[in-house]
Protein backbone atom coordinates (compact mmCIF):
# COMPACT_ATOMS: atom_id res chain seq x y z
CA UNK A 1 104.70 76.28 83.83
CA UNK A 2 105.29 80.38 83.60
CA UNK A 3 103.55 80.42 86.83
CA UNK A 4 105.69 78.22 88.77
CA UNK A 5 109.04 80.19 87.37
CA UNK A 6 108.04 83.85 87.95
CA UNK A 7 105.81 84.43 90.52
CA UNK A 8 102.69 86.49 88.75
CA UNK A 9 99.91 88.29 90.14
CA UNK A 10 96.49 86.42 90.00
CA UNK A 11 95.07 89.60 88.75
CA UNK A 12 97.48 89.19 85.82
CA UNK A 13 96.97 86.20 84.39
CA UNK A 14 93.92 87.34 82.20
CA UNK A 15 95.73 90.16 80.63
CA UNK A 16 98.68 87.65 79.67
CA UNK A 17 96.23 85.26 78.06
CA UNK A 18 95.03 87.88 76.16
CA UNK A 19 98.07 89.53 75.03
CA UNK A 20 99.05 86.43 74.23
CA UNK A 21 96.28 85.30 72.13
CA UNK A 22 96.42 88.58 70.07
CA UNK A 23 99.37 88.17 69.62
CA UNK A 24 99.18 84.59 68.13
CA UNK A 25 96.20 86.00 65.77
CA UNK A 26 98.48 88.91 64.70
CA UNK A 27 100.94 86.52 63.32
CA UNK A 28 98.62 85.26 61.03
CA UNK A 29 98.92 88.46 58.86
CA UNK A 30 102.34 90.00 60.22
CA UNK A 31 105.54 88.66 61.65
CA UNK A 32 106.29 92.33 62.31
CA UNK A 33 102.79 92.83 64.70
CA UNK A 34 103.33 89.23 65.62
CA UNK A 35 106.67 90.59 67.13
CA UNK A 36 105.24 93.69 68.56
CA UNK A 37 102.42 91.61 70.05
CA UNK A 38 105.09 89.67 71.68
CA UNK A 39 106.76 92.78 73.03
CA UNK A 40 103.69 93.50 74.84
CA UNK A 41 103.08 90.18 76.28
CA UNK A 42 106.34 89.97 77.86
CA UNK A 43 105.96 93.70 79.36
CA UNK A 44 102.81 92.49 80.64
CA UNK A 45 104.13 89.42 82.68
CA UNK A 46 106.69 91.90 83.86
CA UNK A 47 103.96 93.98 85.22
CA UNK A 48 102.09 91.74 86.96
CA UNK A 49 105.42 89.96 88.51
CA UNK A 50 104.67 89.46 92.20
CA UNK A 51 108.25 89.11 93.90
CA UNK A 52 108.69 87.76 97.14
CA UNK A 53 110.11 90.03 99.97
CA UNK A 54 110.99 89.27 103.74
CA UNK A 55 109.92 92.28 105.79
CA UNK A 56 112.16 93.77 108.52
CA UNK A 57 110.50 92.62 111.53
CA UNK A 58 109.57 95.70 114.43
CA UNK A 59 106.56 96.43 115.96
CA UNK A 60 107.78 100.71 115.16
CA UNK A 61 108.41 99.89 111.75
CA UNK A 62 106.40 101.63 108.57
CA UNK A 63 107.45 99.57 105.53
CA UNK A 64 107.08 100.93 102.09
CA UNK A 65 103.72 99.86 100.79
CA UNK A 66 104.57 100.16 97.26
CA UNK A 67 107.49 99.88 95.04
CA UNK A 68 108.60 103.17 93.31
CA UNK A 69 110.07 107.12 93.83
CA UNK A 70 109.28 109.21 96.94
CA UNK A 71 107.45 112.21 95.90
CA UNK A 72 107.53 115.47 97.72
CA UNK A 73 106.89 114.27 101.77
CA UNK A 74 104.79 116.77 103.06
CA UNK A 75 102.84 117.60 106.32
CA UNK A 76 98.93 117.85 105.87
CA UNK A 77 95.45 116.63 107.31
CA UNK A 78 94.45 113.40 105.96
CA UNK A 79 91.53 113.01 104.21
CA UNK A 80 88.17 112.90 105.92
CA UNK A 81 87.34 108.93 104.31
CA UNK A 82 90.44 107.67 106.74
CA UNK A 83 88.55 108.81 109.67
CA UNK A 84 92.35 110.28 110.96
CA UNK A 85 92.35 113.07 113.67
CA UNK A 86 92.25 116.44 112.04
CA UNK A 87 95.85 117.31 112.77
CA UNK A 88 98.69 117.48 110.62
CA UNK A 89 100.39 114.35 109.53
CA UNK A 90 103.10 112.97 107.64
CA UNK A 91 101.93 112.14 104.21
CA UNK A 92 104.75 110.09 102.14
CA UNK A 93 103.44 109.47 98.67
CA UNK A 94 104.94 106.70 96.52
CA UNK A 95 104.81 107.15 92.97
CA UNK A 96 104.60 103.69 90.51
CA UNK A 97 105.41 103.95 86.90
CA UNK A 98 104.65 101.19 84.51
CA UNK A 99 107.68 99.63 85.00
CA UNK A 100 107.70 99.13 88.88
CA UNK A 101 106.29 96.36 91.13
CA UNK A 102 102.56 97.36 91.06
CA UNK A 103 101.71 94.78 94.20
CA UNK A 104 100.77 96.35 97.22
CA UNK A 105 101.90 95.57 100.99
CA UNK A 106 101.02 96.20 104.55
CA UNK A 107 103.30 98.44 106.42
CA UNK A 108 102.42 97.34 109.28
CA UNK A 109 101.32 94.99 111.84
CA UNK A 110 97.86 95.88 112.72
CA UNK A 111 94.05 95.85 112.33
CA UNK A 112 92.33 97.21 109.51
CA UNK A 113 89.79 99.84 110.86
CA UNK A 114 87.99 101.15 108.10
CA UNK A 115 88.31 100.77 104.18
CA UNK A 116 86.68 103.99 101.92
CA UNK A 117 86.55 103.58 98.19
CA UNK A 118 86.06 106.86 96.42
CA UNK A 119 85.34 107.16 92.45
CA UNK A 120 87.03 110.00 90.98
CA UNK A 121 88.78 111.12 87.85
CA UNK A 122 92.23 110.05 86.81
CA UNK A 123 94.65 112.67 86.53
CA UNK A 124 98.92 111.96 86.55
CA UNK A 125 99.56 110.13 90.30
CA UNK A 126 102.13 112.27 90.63
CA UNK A 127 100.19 115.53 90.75
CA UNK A 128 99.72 116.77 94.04
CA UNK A 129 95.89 117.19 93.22
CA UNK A 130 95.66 113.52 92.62
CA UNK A 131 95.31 112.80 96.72
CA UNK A 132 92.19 114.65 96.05
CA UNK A 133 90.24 114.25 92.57
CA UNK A 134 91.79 110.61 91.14
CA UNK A 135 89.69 107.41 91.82
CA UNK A 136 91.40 106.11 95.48
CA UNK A 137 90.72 103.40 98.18
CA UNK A 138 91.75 104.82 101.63
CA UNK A 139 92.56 102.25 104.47
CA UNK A 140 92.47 103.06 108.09
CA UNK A 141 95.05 100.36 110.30
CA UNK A 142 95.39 100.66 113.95
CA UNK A 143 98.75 99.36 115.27
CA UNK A 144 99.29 97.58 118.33
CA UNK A 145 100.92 100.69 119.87
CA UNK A 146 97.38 102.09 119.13
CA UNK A 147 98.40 104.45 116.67
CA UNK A 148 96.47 104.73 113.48
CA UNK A 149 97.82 105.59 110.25
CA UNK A 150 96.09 105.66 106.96
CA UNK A 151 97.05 104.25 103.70
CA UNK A 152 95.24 105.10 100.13
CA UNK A 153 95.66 103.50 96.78
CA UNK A 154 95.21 106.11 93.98
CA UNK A 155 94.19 104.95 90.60
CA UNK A 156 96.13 107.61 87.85
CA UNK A 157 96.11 108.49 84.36
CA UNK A 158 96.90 105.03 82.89
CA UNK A 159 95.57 103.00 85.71
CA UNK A 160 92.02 102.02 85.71
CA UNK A 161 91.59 100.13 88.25
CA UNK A 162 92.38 100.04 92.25
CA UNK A 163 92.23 96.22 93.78
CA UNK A 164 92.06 95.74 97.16
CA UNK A 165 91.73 92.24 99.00
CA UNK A 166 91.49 93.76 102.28
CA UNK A 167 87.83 93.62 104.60
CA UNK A 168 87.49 95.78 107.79
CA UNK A 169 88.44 94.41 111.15
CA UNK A 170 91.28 92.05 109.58
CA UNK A 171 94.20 91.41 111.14
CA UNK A 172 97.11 92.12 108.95
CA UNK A 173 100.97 91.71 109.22
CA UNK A 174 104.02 94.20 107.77
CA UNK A 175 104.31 93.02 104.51
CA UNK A 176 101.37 91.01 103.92
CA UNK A 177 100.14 91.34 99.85
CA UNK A 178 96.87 93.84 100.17
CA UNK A 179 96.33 94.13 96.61
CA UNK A 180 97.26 96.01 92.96
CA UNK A 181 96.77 99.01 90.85
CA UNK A 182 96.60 99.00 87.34
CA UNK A 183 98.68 100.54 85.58
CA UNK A 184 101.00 103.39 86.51
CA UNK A 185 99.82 104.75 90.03
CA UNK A 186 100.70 105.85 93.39
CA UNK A 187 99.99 105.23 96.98
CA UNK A 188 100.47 107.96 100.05
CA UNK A 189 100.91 106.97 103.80
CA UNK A 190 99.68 108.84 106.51
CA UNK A 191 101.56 109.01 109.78
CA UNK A 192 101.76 111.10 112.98
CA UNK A 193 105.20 113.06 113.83
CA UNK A 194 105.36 110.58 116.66
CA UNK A 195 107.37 108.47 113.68
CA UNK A 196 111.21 109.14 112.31
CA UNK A 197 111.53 109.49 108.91
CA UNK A 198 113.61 107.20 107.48
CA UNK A 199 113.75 108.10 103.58
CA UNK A 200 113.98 111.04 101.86
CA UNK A 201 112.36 112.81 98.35
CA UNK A 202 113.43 111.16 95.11
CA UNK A 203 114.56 107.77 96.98
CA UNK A 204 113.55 104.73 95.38
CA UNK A 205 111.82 102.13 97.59
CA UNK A 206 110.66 98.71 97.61
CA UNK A 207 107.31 97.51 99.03
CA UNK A 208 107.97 95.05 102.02
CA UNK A 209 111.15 96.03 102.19
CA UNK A 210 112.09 99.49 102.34
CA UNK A 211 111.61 101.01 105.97
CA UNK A 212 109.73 104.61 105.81
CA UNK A 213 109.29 106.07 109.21
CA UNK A 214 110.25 104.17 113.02
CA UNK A 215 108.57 105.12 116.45
């Protein structure tokens, strides 16, 4: 019934039946943790909501691939995992906090290239150092125009774990659902100064939705 009301996350569904289940054994001995339990619970299927979106449809479009707050933009080499030419690129890194959309989206028509998981510690996403040391899952998509630009999921100091439904050599469309980070994260996108910006630092944005850079 919830599921057909507010559209949830199938990696979700789990934690809400057992949120909810503690929180049914909690009332046994507490209305007060019985109503704290159900605080949780209903934070929980707030979490794992899975909204739909209706991308803006260009073949030079980068759309947001997360919901969140632009962090410092800066221009840097990508990491080595994306297999990226060593030359500077755009790197626009969205920052999630526990209270955003934590569903993940394509920003682009493409092909996915290559896919990288490192393991790695799990400092605060939005430290600059997390690109490097946190837990991450790098993918590689190459456009139709050819152009490649990389996109990593980083795990951070809540979040313990980075899904990712992708498989290399799949053909993927702007907007398309890729997969989730639990809980509290960030994700950067990589991008040649061939591409406009379109956003600037501290703007909110909205996976699917939000455009980030044009051709």
């Amino acid at each position: 019934m919830l599921k057909k009301y507010i559209p949830i996350h199938s990696e979700g569904w789990g934690m809400i039946l057992l949120f909810s289940c503690v929180t049914i054994f909690l009332g046994i001995f507490s209305d007060t943790l019985a109503l704290i339990g159900a605080v949780v619970t209903v934070w929980c299927i707030y979490f794992f909501r899975d909204p739909k979106r209706t991308p803006p449809q260009n073949d030079g479009f980068l759309i947001s691939p997360a919901d969140g707050k632009i962090l410092p933009i800066r221009k840097m080499i990508p990491p080595p995992e994306l297999g990226l030419s060593k030359k500077r690129y755009f790197r626009v890194s969205i920052f999630m906090n526990i209270f955003d959309v934590h569903v993940n989206r394509i920003p682009c028509d493409g092909v996915v290239s290559k896919l990288y998981y490192h393991p790695g510690k799990f400092f605060n996403a939005s430290f600059d150092k997390a690109s490097v040391h946190n837990e991450r899952m790098a993918i590689k998509i190459t456009m139709r125009s050819v152009q490649s630009i990389g996109v990593v999921q980083i795990a951070g100091l809540i979040a313990r774990r980075i899904c990712c439904d992708l498989k290399e050599k799949k053909h993927v469309r702007s907007g398309d659902r890729f997969g989730i980070i639990k809980f509290g994260s960030r994700v950067d996108l990589y991008f040649s100064d061939q591409f406009k910006l379109t956003i600037v630092e501290g703007q909110k944005v909205l996976a699917g939705k939000t455009i980030i850079a044009r051709l």
